[in-house]
Protein backbone atom coordinates (compact mmCIF):
# COMPACT_ATOMS: atom_id res chain seq x y z
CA UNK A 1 0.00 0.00 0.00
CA UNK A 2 2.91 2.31 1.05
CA UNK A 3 3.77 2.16 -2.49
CA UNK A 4 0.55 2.94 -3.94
CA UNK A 5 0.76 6.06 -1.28
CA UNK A 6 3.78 7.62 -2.93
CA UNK A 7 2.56 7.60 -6.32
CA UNK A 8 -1.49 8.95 -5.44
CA UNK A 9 0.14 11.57 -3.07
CA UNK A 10 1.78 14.15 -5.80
CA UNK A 11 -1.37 13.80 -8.03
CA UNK A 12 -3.38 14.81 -5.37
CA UNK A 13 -1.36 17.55 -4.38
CA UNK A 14 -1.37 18.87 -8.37
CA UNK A 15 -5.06 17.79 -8.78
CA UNK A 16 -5.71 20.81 -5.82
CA UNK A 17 -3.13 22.92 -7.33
CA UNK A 18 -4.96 23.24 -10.84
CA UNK A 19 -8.27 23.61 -8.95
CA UNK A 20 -7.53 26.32 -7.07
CA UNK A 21 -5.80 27.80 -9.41
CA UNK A 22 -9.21 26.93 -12.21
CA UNK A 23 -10.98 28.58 -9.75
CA UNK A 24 -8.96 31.82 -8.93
CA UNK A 25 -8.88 32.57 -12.87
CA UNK A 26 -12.87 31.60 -12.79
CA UNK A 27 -13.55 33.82 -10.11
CA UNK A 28 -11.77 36.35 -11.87
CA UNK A 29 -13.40 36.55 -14.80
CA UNK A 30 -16.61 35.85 -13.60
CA UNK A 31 -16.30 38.74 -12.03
CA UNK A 32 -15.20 40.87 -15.18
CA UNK A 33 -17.91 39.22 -17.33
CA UNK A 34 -20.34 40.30 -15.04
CA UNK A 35 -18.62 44.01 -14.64
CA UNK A 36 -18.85 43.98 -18.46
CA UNK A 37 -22.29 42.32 -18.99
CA UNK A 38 -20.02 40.21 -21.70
CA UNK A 39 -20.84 36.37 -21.35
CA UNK A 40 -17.81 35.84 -23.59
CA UNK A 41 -15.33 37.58 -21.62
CA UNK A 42 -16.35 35.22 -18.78
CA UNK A 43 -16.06 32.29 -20.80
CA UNK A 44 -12.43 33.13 -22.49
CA UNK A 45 -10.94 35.58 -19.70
CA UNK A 46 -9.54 32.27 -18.00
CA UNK A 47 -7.71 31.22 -20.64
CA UNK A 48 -5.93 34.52 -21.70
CA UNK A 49 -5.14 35.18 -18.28
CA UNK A 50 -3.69 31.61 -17.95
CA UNK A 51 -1.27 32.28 -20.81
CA UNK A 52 -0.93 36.41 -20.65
CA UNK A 53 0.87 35.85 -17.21
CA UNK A 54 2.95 33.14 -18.28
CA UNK A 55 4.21 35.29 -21.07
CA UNK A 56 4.82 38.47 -19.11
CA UNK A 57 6.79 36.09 -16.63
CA UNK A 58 8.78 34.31 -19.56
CA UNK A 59 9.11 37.55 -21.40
CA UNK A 60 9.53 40.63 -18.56
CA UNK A 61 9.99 39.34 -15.48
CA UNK A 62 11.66 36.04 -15.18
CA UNK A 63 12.68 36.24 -11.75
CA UNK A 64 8.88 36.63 -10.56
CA UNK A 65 7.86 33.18 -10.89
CA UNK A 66 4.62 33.91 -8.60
CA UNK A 67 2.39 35.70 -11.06
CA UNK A 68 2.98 32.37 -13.20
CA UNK A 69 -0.29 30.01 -12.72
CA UNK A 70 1.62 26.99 -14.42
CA UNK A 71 3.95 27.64 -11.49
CA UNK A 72 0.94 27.48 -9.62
CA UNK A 73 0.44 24.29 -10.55
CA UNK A 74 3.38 22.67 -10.89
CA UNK A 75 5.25 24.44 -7.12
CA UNK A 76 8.86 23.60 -8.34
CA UNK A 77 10.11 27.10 -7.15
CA UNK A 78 10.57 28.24 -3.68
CA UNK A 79 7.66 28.48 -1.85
CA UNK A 80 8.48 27.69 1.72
CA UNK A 81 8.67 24.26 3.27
CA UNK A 82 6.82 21.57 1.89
CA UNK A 83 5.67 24.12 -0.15
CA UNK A 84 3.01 25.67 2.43
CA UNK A 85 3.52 28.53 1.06
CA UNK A 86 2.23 27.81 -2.27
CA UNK A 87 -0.78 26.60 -0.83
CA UNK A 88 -1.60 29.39 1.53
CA UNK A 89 -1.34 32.16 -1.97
CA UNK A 90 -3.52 30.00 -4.02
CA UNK A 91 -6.17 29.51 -1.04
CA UNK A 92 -6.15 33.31 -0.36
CA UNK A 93 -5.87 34.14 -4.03
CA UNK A 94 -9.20 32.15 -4.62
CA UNK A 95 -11.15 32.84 -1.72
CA UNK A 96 -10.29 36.92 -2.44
CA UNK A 97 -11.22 36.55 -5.93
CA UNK A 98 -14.83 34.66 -4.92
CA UNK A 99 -15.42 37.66 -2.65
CA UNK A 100 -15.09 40.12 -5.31
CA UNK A 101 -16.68 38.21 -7.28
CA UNK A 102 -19.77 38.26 -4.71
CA UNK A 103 -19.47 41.91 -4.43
CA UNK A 104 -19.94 42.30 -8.28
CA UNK A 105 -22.85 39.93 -8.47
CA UNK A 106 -24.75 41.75 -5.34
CA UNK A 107 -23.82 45.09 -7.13
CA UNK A 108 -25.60 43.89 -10.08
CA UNK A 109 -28.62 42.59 -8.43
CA UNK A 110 -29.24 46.02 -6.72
CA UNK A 111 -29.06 47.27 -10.15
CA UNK A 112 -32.37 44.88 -11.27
């Protein structure tokens, strides 16, 4: 079983990685789509973001690997032991971006 263990471990670990990080860029633009009124930006925001900040990191600012959200996912950099860090910035980072995206959707409804 041990064995089992050490191979199920890592892909859990990445498996929460991409979902928090899915749902920080979600949240996002969710929150932009509805700012907008644009169903498409909600829908394609995610993806641009996904790749806009992995070019401005590869590009500009190669030393700033946390704005990268395949970083995000993959946690080879320095993030603290046992790479808590990296899971207390994508936490925060999500649950920020699903309050503002609460705020926009409450500012909207007093608008109806």
């Amino acid at each position: 079983w041990s064995g089992q263990w050490d191979l199920a471990l890592p892909l859990a670990r990445r498996l929460g990685r991409v979902c928090l990080t899915a749902s920080a860029l979600s949240s996002l633009s969710a929150a932009l789509g509805a700012l907008s009124g644009s169903v498409y930006l909600a829908l394609g925001l995610p993806f641009v973001l996904f790749y806009a900040c992995m070019i401005l990191r590869e590009r500009y600012l190669e030393t700033l690997y946390c704005i990268d959200p395949a970083e995000w996912i993959r946690g080879e950099n320095d993030w603290g032991s046992d790479g808590r860090g990296l899971w207390i910035f994508l936490i925060l980072l999500a649950l920020f971006l699903a309050v503002v995206h609460y705020a926009v959707l409450e500012r909207r409804l007093e608008e109806v």
